[in-house]
Protein backbone atom coordinates (compact mmCIF):
# COMPACT_ATOMS: atom_id res chain seq x y z
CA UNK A 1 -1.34 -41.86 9.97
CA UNK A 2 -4.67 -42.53 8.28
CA UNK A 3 -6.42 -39.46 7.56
CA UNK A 4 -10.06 -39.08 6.93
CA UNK A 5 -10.27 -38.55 3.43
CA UNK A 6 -7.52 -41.31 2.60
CA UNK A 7 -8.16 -43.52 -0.43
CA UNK A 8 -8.17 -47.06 0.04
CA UNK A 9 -7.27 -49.33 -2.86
CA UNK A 10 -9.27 -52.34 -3.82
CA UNK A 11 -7.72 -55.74 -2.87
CA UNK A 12 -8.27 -59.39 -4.61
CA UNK A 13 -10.76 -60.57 -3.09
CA UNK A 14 -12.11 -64.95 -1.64
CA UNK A 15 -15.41 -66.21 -2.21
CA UNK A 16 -16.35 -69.13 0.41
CA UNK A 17 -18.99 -70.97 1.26
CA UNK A 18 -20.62 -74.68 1.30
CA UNK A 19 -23.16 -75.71 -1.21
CA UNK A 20 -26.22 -77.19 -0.47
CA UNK A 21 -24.43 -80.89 -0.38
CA UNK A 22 -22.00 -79.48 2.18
CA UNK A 23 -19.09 -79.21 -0.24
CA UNK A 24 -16.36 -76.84 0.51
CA UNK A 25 -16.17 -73.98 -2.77
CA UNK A 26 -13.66 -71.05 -3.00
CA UNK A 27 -11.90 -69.31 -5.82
CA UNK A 28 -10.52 -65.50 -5.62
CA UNK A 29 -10.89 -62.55 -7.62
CA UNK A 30 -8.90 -59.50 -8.68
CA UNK A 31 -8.79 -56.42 -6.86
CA UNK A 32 -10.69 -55.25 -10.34
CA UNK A 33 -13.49 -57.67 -9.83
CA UNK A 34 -13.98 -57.40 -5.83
CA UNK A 35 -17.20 -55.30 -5.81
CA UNK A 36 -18.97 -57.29 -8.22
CA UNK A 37 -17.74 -60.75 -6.35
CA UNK A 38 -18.47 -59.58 -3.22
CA UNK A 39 -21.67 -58.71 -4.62
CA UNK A 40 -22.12 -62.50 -6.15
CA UNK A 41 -21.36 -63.88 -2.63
CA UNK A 42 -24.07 -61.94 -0.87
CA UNK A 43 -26.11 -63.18 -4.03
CA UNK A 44 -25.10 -66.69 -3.55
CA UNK A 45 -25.56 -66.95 0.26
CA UNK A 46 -21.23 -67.38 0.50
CA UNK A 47 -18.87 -65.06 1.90
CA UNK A 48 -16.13 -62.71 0.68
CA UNK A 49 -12.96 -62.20 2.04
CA UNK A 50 -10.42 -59.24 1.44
CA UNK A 51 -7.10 -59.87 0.80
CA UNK A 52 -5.54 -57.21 2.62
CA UNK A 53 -3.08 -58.68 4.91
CA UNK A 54 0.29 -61.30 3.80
CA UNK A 55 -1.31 -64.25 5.60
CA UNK A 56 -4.49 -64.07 3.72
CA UNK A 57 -2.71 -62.92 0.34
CA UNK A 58 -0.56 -66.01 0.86
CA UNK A 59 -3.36 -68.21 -0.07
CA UNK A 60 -4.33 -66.76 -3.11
CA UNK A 61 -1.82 -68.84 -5.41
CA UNK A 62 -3.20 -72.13 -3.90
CA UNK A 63 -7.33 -71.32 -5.27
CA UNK A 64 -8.78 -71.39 -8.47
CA UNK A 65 -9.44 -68.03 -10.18
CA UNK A 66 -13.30 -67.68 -9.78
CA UNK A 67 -15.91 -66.28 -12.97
CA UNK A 68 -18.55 -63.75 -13.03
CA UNK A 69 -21.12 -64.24 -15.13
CA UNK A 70 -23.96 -61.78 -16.45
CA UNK A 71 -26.66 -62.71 -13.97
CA UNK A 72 -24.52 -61.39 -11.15
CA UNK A 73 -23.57 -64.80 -9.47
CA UNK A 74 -20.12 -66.57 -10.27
CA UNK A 75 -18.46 -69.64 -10.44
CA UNK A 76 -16.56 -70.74 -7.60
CA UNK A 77 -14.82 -74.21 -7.38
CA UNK A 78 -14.90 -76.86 -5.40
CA UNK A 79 -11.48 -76.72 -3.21
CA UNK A 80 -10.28 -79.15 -0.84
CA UNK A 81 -11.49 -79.46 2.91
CA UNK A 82 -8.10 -78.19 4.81
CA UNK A 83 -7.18 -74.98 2.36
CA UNK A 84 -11.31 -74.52 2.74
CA UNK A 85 -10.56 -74.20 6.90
CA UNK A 86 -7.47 -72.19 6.66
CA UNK A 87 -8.86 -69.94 4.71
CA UNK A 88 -12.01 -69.88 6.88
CA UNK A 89 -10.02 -69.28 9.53
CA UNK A 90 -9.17 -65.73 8.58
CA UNK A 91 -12.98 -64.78 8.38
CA UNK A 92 -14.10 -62.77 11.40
CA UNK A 93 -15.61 -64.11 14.39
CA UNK A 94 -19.04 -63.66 13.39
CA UNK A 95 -18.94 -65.15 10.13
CA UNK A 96 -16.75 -68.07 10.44
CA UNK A 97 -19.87 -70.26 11.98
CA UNK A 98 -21.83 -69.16 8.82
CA UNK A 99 -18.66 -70.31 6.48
CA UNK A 100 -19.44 -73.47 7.75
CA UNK A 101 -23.03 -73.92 6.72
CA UNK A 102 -24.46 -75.98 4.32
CA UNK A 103 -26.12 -73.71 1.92
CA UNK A 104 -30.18 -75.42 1.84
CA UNK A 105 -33.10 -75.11 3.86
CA UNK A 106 -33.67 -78.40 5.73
CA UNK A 107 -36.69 -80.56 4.28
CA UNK A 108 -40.19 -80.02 6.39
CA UNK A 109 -40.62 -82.37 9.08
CA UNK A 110 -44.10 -83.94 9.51
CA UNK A 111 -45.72 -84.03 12.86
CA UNK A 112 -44.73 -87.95 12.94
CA UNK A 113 -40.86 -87.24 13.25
CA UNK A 114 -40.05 -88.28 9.63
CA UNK A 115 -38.52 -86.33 6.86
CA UNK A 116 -41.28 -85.33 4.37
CA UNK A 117 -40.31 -84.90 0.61
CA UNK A 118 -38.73 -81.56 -0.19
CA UNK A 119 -41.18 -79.68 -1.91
CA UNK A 120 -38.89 -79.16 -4.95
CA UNK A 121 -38.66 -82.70 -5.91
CA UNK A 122 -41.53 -83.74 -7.48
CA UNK A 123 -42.92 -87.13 -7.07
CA UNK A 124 -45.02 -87.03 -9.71
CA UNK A 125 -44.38 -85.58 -13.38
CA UNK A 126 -47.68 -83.58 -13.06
CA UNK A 127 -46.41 -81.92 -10.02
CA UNK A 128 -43.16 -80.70 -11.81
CA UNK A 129 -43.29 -76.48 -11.46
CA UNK A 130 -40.73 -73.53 -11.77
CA UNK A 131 -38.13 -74.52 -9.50
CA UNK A 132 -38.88 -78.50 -9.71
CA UNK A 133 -35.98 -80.62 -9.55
CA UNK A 134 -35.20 -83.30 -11.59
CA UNK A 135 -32.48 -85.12 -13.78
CA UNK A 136 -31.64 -84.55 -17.48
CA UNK A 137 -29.13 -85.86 -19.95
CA UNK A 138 -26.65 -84.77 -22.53
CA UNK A 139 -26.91 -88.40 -23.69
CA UNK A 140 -28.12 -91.27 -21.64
CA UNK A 141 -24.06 -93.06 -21.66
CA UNK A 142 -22.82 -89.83 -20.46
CA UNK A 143 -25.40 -90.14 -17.04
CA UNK A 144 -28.12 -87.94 -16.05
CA UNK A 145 -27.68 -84.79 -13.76
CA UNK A 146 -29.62 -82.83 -11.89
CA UNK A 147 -31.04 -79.86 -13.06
CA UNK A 148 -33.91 -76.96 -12.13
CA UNK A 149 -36.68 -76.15 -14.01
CA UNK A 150 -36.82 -71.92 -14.78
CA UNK A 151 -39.53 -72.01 -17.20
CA UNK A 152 -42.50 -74.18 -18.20
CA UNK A 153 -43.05 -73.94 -22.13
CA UNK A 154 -45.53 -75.10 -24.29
CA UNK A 155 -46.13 -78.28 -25.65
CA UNK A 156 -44.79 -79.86 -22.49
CA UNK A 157 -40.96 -78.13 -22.84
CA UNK A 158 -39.59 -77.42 -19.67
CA UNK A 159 -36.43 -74.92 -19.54
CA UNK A 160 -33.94 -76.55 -17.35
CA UNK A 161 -30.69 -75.11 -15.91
CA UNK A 162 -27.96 -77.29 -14.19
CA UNK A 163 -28.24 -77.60 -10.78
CA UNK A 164 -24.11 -78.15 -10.44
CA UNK A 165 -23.29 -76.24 -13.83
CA UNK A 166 -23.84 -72.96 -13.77
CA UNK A 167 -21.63 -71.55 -16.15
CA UNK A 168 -23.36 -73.58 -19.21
CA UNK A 169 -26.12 -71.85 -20.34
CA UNK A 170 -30.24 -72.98 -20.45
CA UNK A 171 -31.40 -75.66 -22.34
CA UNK A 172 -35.14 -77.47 -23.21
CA UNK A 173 -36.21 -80.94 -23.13
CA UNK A 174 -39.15 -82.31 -23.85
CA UNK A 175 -40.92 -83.78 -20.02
CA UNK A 176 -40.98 -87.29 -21.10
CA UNK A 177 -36.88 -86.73 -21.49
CA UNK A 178 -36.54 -86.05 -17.87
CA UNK A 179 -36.40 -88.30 -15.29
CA UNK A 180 -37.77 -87.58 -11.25
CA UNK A 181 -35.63 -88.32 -8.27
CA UNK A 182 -36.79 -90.79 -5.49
CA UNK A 183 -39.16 -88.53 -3.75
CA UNK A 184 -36.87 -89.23 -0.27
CA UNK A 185 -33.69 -88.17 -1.83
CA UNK A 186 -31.91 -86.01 0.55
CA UNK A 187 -30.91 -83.14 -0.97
């Protein structure tokens, strides 16, 4: 029997959710990291799952072992579609609708019924603010990714973090080293 004043352990803990392209993430944490993950899914607009019964806890061996970082957020894989669902399917009622949506604000519709450019992707380098979007390289023959601007420096530096990459840390580039996206680009 349960009394009032029983103590509860801590149990390992799933972090789920879609990211803004629709892409199924989860990874799971130790019962010694579930407050702060469950904390970084709230952050992240995902959703954390206790593993406190054997169906759930059977699930654990098949995800990736999430990260916390310092900023309070964490990295959480990409998993495939199916283990995504079953695991979804263990949410409660209420959240399992949210488990399924795709982490972005749709872009603004103009009064003429067509998709207007999201207001983070600049279409013009002059327009490029905090929170611009736009694609940076490593080297140009390894691609060019996107990545969000955090801080405007002088001397036309922009401070970029990777839109995908979380886990790698803040780098500059000079604005005429960064490229725009088309200004429809669906994000």
């Amino acid at each position: 029997m349960k009394t009032q004043h029983e103590i509860t352990l801590p149990h390992p803990v799933i972090v789920l959710g879609r990211d803004d392209n629709g892409k199924a993430h989860a990874s799971f944490f130790a019962a010694t990291d579930a407050l702060p993950a469950a904390r970084a899914a709230t952050l992240m607009g995902m959703l954390a799952l206790r593993a406190d019964n054997d169906a759930v806890r059977s699930l654990l061996p098949k995800l990736p072992k999430g990260k916390l970082f310092e900023s309070g957020k964490a990295f959480v894989p990409f998993v495939k579609q199916d283990l995504y669902k079953q695991i979804a399917a263990h949410l409660p009622e209420a959240d399992r609708a949210k488990a399924e949506t795709v982490r972005s604000a749709p872009a603004d519709v103009s009064q003429q019924g067509h998709a207007a450019t999201p207001s983070n992707v600049p279409d013009d380098w002059s327009r490029i603010v905090v929170g611009s979007l736009v694609l940076a390289t490593e080297d140009p023959l390894e691609g060019w990714f996107e990545a969000t601007v955090i801080e405007l420096k002088p001397d036309s530096v922009l401070r970029l973090q990777w839109r995908h990459y979380l886990d790698l840390p803040p780098f500059n580039r000079k604005l005429e080293d960064v490229a725009l996206l088309h200004p429809t680009m669906k994000l």
